[in-house]
Protein backbone atom coordinates (compact mmCIF):
# COMPACT_ATOMS: atom_id res chain seq x y z
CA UNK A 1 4.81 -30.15 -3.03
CA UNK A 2 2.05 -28.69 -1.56
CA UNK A 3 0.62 -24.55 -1.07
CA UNK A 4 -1.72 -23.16 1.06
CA UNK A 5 -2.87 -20.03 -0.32
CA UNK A 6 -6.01 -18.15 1.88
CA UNK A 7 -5.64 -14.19 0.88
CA UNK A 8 -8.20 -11.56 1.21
CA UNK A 9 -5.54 -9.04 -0.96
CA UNK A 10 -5.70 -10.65 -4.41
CA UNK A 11 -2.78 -8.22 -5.74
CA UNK A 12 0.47 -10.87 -7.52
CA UNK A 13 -2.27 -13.95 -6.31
CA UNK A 14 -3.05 -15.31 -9.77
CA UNK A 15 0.72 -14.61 -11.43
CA UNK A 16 2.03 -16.54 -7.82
CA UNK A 17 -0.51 -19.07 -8.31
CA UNK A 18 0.44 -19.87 -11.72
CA UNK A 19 4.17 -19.62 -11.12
CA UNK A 20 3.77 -22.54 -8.50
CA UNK A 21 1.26 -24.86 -10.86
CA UNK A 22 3.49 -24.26 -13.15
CA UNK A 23 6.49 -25.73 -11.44
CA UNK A 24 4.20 -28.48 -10.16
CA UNK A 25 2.74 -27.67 -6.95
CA UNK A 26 -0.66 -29.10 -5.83
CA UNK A 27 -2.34 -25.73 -4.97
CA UNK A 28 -5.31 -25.54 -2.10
CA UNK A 29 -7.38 -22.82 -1.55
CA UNK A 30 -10.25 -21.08 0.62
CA UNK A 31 -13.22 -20.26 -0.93
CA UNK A 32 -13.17 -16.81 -2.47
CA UNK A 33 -8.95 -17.29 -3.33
CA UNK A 34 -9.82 -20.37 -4.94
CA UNK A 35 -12.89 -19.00 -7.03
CA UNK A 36 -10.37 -16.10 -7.77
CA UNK A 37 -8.18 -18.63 -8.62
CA UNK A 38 -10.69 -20.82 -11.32
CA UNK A 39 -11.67 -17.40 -12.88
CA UNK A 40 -7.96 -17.46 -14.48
CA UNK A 41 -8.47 -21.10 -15.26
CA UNK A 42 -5.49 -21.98 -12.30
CA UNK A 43 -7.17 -25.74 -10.59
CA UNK A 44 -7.18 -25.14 -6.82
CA UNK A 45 -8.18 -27.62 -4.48
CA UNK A 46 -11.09 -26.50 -1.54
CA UNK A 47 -10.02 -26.70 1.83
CA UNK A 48 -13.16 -28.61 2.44
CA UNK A 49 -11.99 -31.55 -0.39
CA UNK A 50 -8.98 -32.07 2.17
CA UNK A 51 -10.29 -31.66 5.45
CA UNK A 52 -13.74 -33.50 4.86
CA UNK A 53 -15.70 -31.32 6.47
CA UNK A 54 -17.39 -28.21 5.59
CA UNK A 55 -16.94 -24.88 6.70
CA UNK A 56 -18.81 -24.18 9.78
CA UNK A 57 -20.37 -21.31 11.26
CA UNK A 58 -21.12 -19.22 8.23
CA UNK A 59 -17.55 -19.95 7.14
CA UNK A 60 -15.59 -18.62 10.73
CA UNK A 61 -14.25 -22.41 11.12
CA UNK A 62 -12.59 -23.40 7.60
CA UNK A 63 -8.93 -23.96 7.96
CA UNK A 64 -9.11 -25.21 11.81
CA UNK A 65 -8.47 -28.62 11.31
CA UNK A 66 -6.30 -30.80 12.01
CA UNK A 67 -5.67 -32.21 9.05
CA UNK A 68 -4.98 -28.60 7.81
CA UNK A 69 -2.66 -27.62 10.81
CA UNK A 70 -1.17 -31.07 11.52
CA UNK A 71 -0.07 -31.18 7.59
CA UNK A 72 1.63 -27.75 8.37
CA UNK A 73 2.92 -28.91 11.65
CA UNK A 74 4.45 -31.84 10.95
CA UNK A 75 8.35 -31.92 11.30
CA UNK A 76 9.96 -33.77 8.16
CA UNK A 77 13.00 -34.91 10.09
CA UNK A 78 10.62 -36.09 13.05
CA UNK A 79 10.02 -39.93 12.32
CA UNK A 80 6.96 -39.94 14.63
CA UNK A 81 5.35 -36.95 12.91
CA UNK A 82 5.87 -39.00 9.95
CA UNK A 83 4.57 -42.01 10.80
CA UNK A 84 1.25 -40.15 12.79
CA UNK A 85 0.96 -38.41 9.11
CA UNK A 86 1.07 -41.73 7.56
CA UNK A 87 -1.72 -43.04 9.83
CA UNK A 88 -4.30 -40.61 9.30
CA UNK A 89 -3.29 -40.47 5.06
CA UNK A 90 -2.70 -36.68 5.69
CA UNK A 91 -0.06 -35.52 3.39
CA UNK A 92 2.37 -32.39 4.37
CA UNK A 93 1.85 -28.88 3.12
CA UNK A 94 5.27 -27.02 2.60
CA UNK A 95 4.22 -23.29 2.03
CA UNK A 96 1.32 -20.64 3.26
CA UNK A 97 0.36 -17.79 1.89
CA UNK A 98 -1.53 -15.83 3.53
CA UNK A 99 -2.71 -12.03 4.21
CA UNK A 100 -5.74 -11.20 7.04
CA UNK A 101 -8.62 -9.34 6.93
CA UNK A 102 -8.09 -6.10 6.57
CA UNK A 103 -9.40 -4.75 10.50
CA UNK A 104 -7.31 -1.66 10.32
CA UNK A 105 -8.47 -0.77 7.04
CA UNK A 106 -12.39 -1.25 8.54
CA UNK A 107 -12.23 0.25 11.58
CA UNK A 108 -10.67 3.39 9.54
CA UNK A 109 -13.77 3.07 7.53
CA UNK A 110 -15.79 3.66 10.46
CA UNK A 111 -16.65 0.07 11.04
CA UNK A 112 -17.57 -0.98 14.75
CA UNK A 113 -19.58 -3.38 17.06
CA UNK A 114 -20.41 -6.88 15.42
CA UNK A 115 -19.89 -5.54 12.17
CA UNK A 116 -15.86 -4.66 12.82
CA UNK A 117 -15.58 -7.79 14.75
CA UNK A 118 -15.92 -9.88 12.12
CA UNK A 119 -13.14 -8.24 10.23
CA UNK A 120 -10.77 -10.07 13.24
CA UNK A 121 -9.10 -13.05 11.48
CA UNK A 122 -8.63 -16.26 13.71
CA UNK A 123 -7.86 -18.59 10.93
CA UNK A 124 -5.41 -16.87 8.88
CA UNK A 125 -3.19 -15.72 12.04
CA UNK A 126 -3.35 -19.45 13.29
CA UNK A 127 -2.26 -20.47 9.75
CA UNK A 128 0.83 -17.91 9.98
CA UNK A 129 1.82 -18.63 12.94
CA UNK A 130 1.95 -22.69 12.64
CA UNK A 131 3.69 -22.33 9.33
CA UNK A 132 5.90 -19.31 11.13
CA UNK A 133 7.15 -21.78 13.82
CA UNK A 134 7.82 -24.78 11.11
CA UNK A 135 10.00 -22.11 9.15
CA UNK A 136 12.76 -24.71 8.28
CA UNK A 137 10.15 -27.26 6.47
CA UNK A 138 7.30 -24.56 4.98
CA UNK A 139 7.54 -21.24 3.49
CA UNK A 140 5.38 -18.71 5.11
CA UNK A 141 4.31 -15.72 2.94
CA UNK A 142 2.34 -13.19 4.39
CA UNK A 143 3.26 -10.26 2.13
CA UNK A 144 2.60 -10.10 -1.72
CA UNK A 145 5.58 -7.99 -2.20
CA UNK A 146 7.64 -11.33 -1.45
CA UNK A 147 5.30 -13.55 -4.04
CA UNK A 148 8.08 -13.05 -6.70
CA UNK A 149 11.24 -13.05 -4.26
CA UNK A 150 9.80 -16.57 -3.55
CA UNK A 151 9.05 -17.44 -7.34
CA UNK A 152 12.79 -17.12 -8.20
CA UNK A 153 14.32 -18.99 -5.74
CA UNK A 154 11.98 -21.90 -6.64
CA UNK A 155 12.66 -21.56 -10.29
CA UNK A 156 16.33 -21.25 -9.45
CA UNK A 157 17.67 -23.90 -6.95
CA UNK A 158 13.75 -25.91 -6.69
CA UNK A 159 13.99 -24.83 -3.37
CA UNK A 160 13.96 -21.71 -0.59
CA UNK A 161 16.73 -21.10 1.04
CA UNK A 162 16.63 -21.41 4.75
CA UNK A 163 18.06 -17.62 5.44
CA UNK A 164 14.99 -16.50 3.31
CA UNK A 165 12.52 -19.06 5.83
CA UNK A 166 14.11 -17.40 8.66
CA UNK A 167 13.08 -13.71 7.11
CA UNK A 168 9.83 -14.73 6.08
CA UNK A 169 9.07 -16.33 9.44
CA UNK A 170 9.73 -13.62 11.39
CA UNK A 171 7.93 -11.31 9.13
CA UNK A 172 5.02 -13.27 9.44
CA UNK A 173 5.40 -13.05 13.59
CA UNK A 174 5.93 -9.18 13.10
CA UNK A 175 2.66 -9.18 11.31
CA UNK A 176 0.61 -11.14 13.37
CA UNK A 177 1.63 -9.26 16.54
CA UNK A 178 1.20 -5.81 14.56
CA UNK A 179 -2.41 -7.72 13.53
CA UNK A 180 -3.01 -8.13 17.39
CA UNK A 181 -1.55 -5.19 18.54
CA UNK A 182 -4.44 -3.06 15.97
CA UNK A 183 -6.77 -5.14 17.17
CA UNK A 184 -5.95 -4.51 21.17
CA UNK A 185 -5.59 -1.16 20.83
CA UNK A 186 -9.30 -0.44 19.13
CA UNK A 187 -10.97 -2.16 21.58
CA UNK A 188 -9.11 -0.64 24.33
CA UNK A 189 -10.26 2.83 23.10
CA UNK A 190 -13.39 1.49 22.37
CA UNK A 191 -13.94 0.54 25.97
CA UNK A 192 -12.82 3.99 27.35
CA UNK A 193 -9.24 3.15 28.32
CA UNK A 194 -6.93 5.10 28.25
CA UNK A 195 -3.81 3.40 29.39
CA UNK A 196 -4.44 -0.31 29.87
CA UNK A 197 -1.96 -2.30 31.57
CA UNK A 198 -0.54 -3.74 28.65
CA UNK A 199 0.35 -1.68 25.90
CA UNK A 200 1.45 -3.04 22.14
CA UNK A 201 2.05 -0.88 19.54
CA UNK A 202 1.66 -1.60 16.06
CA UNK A 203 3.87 0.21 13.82
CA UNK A 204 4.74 -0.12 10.30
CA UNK A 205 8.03 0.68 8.13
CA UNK A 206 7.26 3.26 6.09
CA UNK A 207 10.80 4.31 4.72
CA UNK A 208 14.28 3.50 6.27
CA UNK A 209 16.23 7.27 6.28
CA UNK A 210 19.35 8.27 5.31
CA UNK A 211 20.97 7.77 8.50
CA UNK A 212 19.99 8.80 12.55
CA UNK A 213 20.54 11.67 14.57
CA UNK A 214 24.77 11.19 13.37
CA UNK A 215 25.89 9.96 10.33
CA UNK A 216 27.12 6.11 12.33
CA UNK A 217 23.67 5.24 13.31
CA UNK A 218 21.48 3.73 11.15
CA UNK A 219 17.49 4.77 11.42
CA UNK A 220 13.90 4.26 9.43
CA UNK A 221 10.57 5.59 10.08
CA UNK A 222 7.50 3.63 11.00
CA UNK A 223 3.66 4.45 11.42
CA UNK A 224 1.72 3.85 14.46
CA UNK A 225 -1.61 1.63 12.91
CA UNK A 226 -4.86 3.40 12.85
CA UNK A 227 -2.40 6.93 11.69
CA UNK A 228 -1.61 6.06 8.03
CA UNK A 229 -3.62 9.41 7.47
CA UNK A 230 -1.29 11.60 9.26
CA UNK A 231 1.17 14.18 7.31
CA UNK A 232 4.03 12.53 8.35
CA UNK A 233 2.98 9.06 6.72
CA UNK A 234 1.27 10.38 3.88
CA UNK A 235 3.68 12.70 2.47
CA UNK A 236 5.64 12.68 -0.94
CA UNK A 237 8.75 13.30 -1.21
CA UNK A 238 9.20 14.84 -4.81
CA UNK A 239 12.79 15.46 -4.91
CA UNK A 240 15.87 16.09 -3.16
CA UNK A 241 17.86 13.45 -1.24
CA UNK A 242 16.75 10.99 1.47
CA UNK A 243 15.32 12.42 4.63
CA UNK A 244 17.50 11.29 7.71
CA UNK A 245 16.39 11.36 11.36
CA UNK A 246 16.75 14.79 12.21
CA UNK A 247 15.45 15.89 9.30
CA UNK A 248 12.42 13.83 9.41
CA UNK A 249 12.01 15.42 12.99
CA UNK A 250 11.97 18.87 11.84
CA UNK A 251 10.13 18.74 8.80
CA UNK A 252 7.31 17.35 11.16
CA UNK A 253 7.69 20.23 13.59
CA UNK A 254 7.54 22.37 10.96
CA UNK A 255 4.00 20.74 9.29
CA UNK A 256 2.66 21.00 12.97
CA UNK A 257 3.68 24.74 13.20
CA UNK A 258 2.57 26.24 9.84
CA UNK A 259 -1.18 23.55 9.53
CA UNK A 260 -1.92 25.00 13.28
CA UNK A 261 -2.72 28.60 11.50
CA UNK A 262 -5.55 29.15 9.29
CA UNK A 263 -4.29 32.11 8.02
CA UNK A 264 -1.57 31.71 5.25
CA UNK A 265 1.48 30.78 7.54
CA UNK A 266 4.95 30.01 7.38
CA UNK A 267 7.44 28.21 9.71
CA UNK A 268 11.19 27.83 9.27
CA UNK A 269 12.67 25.33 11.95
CA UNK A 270 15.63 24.33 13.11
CA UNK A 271 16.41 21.52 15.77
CA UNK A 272 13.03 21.25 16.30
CA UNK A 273 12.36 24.66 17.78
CA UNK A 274 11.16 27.40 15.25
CA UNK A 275 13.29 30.58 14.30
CA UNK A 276 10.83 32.35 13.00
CA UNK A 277 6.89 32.27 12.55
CA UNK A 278 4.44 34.31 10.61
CA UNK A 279 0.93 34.79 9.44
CA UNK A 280 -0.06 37.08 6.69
CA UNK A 281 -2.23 37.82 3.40
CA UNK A 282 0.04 35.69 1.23
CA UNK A 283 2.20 32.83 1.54
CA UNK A 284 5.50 34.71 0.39
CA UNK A 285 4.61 37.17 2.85
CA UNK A 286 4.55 35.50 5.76
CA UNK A 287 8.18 33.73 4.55
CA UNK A 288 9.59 37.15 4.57
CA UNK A 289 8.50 37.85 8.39
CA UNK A 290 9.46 34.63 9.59
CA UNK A 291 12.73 34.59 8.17
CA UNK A 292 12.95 38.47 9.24
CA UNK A 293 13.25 36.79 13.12
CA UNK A 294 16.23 35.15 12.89
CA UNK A 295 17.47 35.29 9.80
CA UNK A 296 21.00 33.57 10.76
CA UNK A 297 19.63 30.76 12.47
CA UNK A 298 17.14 29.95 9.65
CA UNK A 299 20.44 28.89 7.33
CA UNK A 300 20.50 24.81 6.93
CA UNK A 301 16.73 25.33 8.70
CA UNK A 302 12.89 23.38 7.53
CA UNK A 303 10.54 25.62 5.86
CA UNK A 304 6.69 24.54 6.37
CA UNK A 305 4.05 26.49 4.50
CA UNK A 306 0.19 25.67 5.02
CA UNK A 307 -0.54 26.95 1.58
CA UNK A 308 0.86 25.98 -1.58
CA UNK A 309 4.18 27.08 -2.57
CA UNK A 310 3.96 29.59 -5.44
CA UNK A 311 6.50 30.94 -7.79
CA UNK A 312 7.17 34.01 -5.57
CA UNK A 313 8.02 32.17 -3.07
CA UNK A 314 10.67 30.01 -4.32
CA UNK A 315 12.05 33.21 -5.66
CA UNK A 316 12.24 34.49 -2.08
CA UNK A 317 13.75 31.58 -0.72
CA UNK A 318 16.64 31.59 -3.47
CA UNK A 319 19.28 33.23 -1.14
CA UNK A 320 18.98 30.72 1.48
CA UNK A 321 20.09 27.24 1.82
CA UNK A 322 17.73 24.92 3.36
CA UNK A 323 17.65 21.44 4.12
CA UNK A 324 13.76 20.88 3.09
CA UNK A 325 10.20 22.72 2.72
CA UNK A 326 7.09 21.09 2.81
CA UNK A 327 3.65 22.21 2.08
CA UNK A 328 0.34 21.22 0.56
CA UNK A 329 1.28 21.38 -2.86
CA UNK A 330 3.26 23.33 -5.35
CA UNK A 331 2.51 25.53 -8.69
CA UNK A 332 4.03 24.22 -11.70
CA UNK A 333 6.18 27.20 -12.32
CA UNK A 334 7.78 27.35 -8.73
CA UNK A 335 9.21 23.69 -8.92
CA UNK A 336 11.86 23.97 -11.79
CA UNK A 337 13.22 27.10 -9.55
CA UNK A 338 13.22 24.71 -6.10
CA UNK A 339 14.68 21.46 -8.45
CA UNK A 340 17.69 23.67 -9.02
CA UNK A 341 19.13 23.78 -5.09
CA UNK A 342 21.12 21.23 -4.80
CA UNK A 343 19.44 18.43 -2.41
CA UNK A 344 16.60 20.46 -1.06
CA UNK A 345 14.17 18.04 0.12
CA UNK A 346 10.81 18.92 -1.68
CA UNK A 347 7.81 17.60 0.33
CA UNK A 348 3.89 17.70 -0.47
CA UNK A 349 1.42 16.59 1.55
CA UNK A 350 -1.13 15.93 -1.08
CA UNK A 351 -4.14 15.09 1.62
CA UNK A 352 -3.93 18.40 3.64
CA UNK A 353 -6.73 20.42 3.82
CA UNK A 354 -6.11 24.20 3.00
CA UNK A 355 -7.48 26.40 6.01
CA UNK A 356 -10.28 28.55 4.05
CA UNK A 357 -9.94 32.31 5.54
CA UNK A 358 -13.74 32.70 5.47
CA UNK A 359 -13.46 30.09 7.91
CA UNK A 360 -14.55 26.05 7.95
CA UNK A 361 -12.86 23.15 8.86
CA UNK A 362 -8.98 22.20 7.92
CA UNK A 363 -7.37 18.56 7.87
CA UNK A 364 -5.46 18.45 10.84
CA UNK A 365 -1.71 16.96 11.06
CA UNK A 366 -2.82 14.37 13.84
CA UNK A 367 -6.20 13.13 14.57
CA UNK A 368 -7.64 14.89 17.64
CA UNK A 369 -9.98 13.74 19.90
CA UNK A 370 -8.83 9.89 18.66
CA UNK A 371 -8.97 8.38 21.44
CA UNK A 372 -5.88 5.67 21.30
CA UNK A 373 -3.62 8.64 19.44
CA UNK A 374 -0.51 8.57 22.12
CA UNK A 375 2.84 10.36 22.32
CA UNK A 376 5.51 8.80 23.20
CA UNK A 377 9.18 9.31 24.64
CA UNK A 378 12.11 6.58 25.25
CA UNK A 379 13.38 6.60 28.46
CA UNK A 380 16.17 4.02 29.61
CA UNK A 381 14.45 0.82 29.51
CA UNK A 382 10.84 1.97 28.26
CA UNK A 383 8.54 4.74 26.61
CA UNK A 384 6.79 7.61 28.63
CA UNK A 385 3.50 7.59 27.12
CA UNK A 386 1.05 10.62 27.28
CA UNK A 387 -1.88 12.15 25.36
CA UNK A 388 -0.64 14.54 22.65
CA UNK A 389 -0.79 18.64 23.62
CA UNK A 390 -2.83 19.29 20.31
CA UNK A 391 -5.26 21.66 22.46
CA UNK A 392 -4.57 25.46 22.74
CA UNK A 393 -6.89 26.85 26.17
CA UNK A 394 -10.20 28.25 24.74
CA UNK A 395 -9.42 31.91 24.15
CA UNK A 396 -12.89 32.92 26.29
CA UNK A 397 -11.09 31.01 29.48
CA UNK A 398 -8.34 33.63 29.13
CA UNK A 399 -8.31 36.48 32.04
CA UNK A 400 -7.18 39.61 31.94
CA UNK A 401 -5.15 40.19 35.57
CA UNK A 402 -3.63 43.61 35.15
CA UNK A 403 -5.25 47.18 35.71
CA UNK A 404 -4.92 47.61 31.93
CA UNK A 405 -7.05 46.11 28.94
CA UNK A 406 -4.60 44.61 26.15
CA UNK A 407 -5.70 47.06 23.06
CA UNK A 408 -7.09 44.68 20.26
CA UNK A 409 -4.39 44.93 18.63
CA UNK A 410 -1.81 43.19 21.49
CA UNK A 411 -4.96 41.00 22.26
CA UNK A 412 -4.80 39.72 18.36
CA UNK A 413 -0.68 39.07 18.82
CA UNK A 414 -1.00 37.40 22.21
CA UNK A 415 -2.92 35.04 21.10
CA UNK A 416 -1.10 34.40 17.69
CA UNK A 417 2.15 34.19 20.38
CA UNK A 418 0.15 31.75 22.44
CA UNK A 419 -0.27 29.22 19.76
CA UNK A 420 3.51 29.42 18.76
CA UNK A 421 4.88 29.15 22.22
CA UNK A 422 3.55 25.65 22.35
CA UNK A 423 5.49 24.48 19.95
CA UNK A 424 9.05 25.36 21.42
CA UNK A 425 11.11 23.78 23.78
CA UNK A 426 10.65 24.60 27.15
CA UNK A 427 11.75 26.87 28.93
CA UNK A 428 10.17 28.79 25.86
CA UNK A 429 9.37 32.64 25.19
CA UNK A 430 7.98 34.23 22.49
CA UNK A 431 7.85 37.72 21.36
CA UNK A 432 5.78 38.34 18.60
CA UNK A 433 4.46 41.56 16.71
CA UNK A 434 1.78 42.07 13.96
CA UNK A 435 1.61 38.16 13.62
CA UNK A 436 5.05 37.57 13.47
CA UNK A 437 7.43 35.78 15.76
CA UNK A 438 10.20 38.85 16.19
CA UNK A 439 12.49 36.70 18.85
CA UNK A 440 12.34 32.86 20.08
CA UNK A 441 13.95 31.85 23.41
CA UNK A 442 13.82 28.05 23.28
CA UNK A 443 14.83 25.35 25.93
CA UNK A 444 16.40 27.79 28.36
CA UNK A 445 17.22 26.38 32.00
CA UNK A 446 16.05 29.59 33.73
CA UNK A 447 12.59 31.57 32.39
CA UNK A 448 14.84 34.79 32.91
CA UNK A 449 17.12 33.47 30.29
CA UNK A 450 14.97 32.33 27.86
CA UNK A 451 13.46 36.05 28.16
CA UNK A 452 16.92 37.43 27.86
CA UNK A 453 17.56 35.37 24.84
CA UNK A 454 14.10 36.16 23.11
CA UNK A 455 15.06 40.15 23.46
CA UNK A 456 18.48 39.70 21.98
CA UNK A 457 17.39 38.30 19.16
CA UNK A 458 14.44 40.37 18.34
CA UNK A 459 16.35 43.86 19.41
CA UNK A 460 14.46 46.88 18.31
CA UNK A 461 11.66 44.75 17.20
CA UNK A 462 11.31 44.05 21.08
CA UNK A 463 9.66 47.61 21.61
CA UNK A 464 5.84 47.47 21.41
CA UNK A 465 6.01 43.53 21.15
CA UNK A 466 3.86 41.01 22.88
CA UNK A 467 5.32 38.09 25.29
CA UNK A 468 4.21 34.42 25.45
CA UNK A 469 5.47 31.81 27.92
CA UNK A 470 4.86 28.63 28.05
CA UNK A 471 4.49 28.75 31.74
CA UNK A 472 4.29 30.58 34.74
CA UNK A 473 6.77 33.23 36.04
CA UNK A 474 8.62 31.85 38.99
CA UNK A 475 9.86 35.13 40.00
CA UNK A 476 9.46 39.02 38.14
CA UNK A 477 12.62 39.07 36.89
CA UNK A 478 11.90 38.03 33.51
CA UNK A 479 8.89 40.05 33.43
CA UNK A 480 11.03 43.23 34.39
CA UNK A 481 14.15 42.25 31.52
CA UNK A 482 10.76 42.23 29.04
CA UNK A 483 9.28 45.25 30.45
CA UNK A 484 13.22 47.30 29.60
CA UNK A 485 13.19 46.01 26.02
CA UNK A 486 9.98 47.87 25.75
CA UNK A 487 7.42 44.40 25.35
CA UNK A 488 3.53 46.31 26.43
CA UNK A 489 1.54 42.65 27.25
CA UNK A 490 2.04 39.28 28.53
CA UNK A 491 -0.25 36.12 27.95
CA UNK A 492 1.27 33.10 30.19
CA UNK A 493 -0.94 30.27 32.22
CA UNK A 494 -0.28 31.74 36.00
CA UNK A 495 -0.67 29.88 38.80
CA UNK A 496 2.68 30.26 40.58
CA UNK A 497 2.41 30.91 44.22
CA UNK A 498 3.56 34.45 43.38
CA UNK A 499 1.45 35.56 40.79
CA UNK A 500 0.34 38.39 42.59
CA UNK A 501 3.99 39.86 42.94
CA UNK A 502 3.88 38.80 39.03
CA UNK A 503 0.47 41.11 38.03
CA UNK A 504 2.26 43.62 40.71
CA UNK A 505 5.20 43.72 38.41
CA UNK A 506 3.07 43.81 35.00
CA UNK A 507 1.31 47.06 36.36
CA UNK A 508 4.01 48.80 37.37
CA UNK A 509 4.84 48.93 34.24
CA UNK A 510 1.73 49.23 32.76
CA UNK A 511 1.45 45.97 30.99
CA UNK A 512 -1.62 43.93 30.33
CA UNK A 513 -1.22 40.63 31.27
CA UNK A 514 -3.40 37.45 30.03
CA UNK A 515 -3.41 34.67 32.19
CA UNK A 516 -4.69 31.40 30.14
CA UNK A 517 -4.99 28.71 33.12
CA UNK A 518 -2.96 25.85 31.42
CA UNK A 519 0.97 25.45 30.65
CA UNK A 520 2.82 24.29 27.21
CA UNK A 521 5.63 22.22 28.74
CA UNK A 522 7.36 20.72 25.32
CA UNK A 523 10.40 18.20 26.33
């Protein structure tokens, strides 16, 4: 028996390597796996000792040859691949191991041009794919994690069963296309595209979840290449139970929410739309005016924090049951209090950046201004695809329209209500007051109603409050239920064929009204 081993990840290499010679495999090797190989005394044959010809090209043509690809080829129940093997004295090869350059890990290195391009690997993906497609005759290994799976099935029947052939094979098909699909989608940003027309994406499993959006529907979470760095990916779970679908979909709205503040801020979410948000001197503080909005809804809700979570906070949190929180990090003496609810899902994301308040840059939850980062919604038979929203209008585009000035004070919570109404449903209001969300009206079918639901929630806190919309008013109505509750300014992105009946409205009343020039529409 025969192995093929080409790797450019050396992790399990030498204990798989050993494992086979051991059984009594003849092992062959490229260069630097082989020389990896003689360091820990394992013999390896060269590719070039079995091809007879040397690696051309600096080394870009080593295993394309035919007596490389036709020993991997061959069928062994075939008796005319047999016999053409026979001919030429080229004897079979019956397993492949191989991992590719690493092309995602360079271009996230800031590799590009000629030097990225030779981080593409031609040779390996050929190799995976030929040994891929002659699954029932070779064993095709293109992750280490399976080096051991594969050990113990040798040592245990001599042979691999063809169930695990069938696995491996299409995991090494998965890769390969993932390989390409990384590979397509830098040079399509590359060359300024921004939706070619063919699209692959290349995701990987991260973790599978505890179950989908209901308990009979089974779910996992994977990562778009090129965004292993986002919060979502990189997070760490440190206790609690699995994460299922819906939960993994609000604890990301909820990262989003509380790391688009740079002042200490905290979100609690539920279904994706937030309940409450607040920014304030302290962490703990701004818990206790977000959960002050809507205190009943924030039961069984996601608690985001973009600082870390101290002792007083946990303490504050005590007489509420939540599903999760997750934040930067947490103190020592907060996380024996937060081990003690039963099943709270404690998340870190150890790679945030903490907004300084003296100002500076913060690690932001997606990458902006990348230019292949894509959202993405499932429609019946394909995927809506669209540049993320991760831009709020520049605050000096923002025009006052009304006879009267906001005060600085309004001016201060318009724009803190600006930034939160992007992040709920449409049709979406927001009242807010000294930094703090005091009523949400998410995902209304009418703007009026999501007005009218906003003032219910926050009653008194209504009076003197600030309004947000995520887009224009179709019609004064909801301006005139805000203007009874006693809310003194608007901020919304006009341009509705009636916005002067709209800034008519707003001054009798003597609101100030903002009017930003671009909409928040969140589906």
């Amino acid at each position: 028996m025969r192995a093929l081993l080409s790797v450019s990840d050396l992790d399990g290499l030498v204990a798989f390597a050993r494992g086979l010679s051991e059984m009594g495999w003849e092992l062959i090797a490229t260069d630097g796996t082989r020389a990896a190989l003689l360091s820990e005394g394992i013999e390896a044959r060269s590719v070039e000792d079995v091809t007879g010809q040397p690696a051309l090209l600096g080394g870009r043509v080593k295993t394309l040859h035919p007596r490389i690809h036709a020993a991997v080829l061959a069928r062994r129940d075939d008796e005319t691949h047999k016999a053409e093997l026979a001919r030429e004295k080229i004897e079979p090869i019956d397993l492949v191991a191989v991992n590719l350059y690493p092309f995602t890990k360079s271009a996230s290195a800031g590799k590009r041009g000629a030097e990225l391009q030779e981080h593409i690997d031609i040779g390996g993906v050929t190799l995976l794919r030929a040994a891929a497609k002659n699954y029932q005759d070779v064993v095709v290994v293109s992750r280490p994690h399976r080096y051991q799976a594969v050990l113990d099935e040798l040592r245990e029947r001599g042979s691999v069963s063809l169930e695990t052939r069938r696995m491996l094979a299409a995991e090494a098909f998965s890769h390969t296309a993932g390989y390409d699909a990384a590979i397509a989608s830098r040079f399509v940003a590359d060359a300024g595209i921004s939706f070619p027309d063919e699209m692959t994406l290349a995701l990987r499993k991260v973790r599978d979840l505890r179950y989908g959006e209901n308990p009979h529907q089974q779910a996992a979470f994977y990562a778009l290449r090129g965004e292993e760095d986002a919060a979502m990916v990189a997070m760490e779970q440190i206790a609690g139970k699995a994460a299922s679908f819906n939960n993994m979909l609000d604890i990301n709205a909820a990262w989003r929410i509380a790391s688009d503040f740079t002042q200490p801020t905290v979100a609690i979410v539920k279904h994706q739309n937030p309940c409450g948000i607040a920014s304030e001197l302290d962490i703990t503080a701004a818990y206790r005016r977000a959960f002050m909005c809507d205190s009943v809804s924030a039961f069984g809700g996601i608690v985001g924090a973009n600082r870390p979570v101290t002792k007083e906070l946990a303490e504050a949190m005590q007489d509420t049951f939540y599903e999760a929180i997750i934040a930067p990090s947490y103190d020592e003496d907060a996380l024996p209090l937060l081990r003690q609810r039963k099943n709270l899902e404690i998340i870190s994301v150890p790679n945030a950046m903490v907004p300084d308040p003296r100002g500076g840059g913060r690690r932001p939850h997606l990458r902006r201004g990348d230019a292949h980062a894509i959202d993405v919604k499932r429609v019946a038979g394909g995927l809506l695809v669209q540049t993320p929203d991760e831009t709020v209008a520049e605050e000096g585009n923002f025009k006052v329209v009304t006879e009267r000035t906001p005060t600085l004070e309004e001016l201060t919570d318009l724009i803190f209500a600006w930034r939160c109404v992007r992040h709920v449903t449409s049709n979406a209001i927001v009242l807010a007051k000294g930094l703090a969300t005091v009523g949400v009206g998410p995902g209304q079918l009418s703007r009026v109603v999501a007005v009218e639901v906003a003032v219910r929630k926050a009653g008194e806190n209504a009076r003197l409050a600030v309004m947000a919309s995520d887009a224009y008013f179709p019609f004064p109505d909801g301006i005139e239920v805000a203007a009874r509750a006693g809310v003194t300014a608007i901020i919304q992105p006009g341009g509705s064929l009636r916005d002067a009946m709209m800034i008519d409205t707003a001054n009798k009343h003597r609101m100030a009204m903002l009017f930003t020039g671009r909409r928040h529409f969140k589906h």
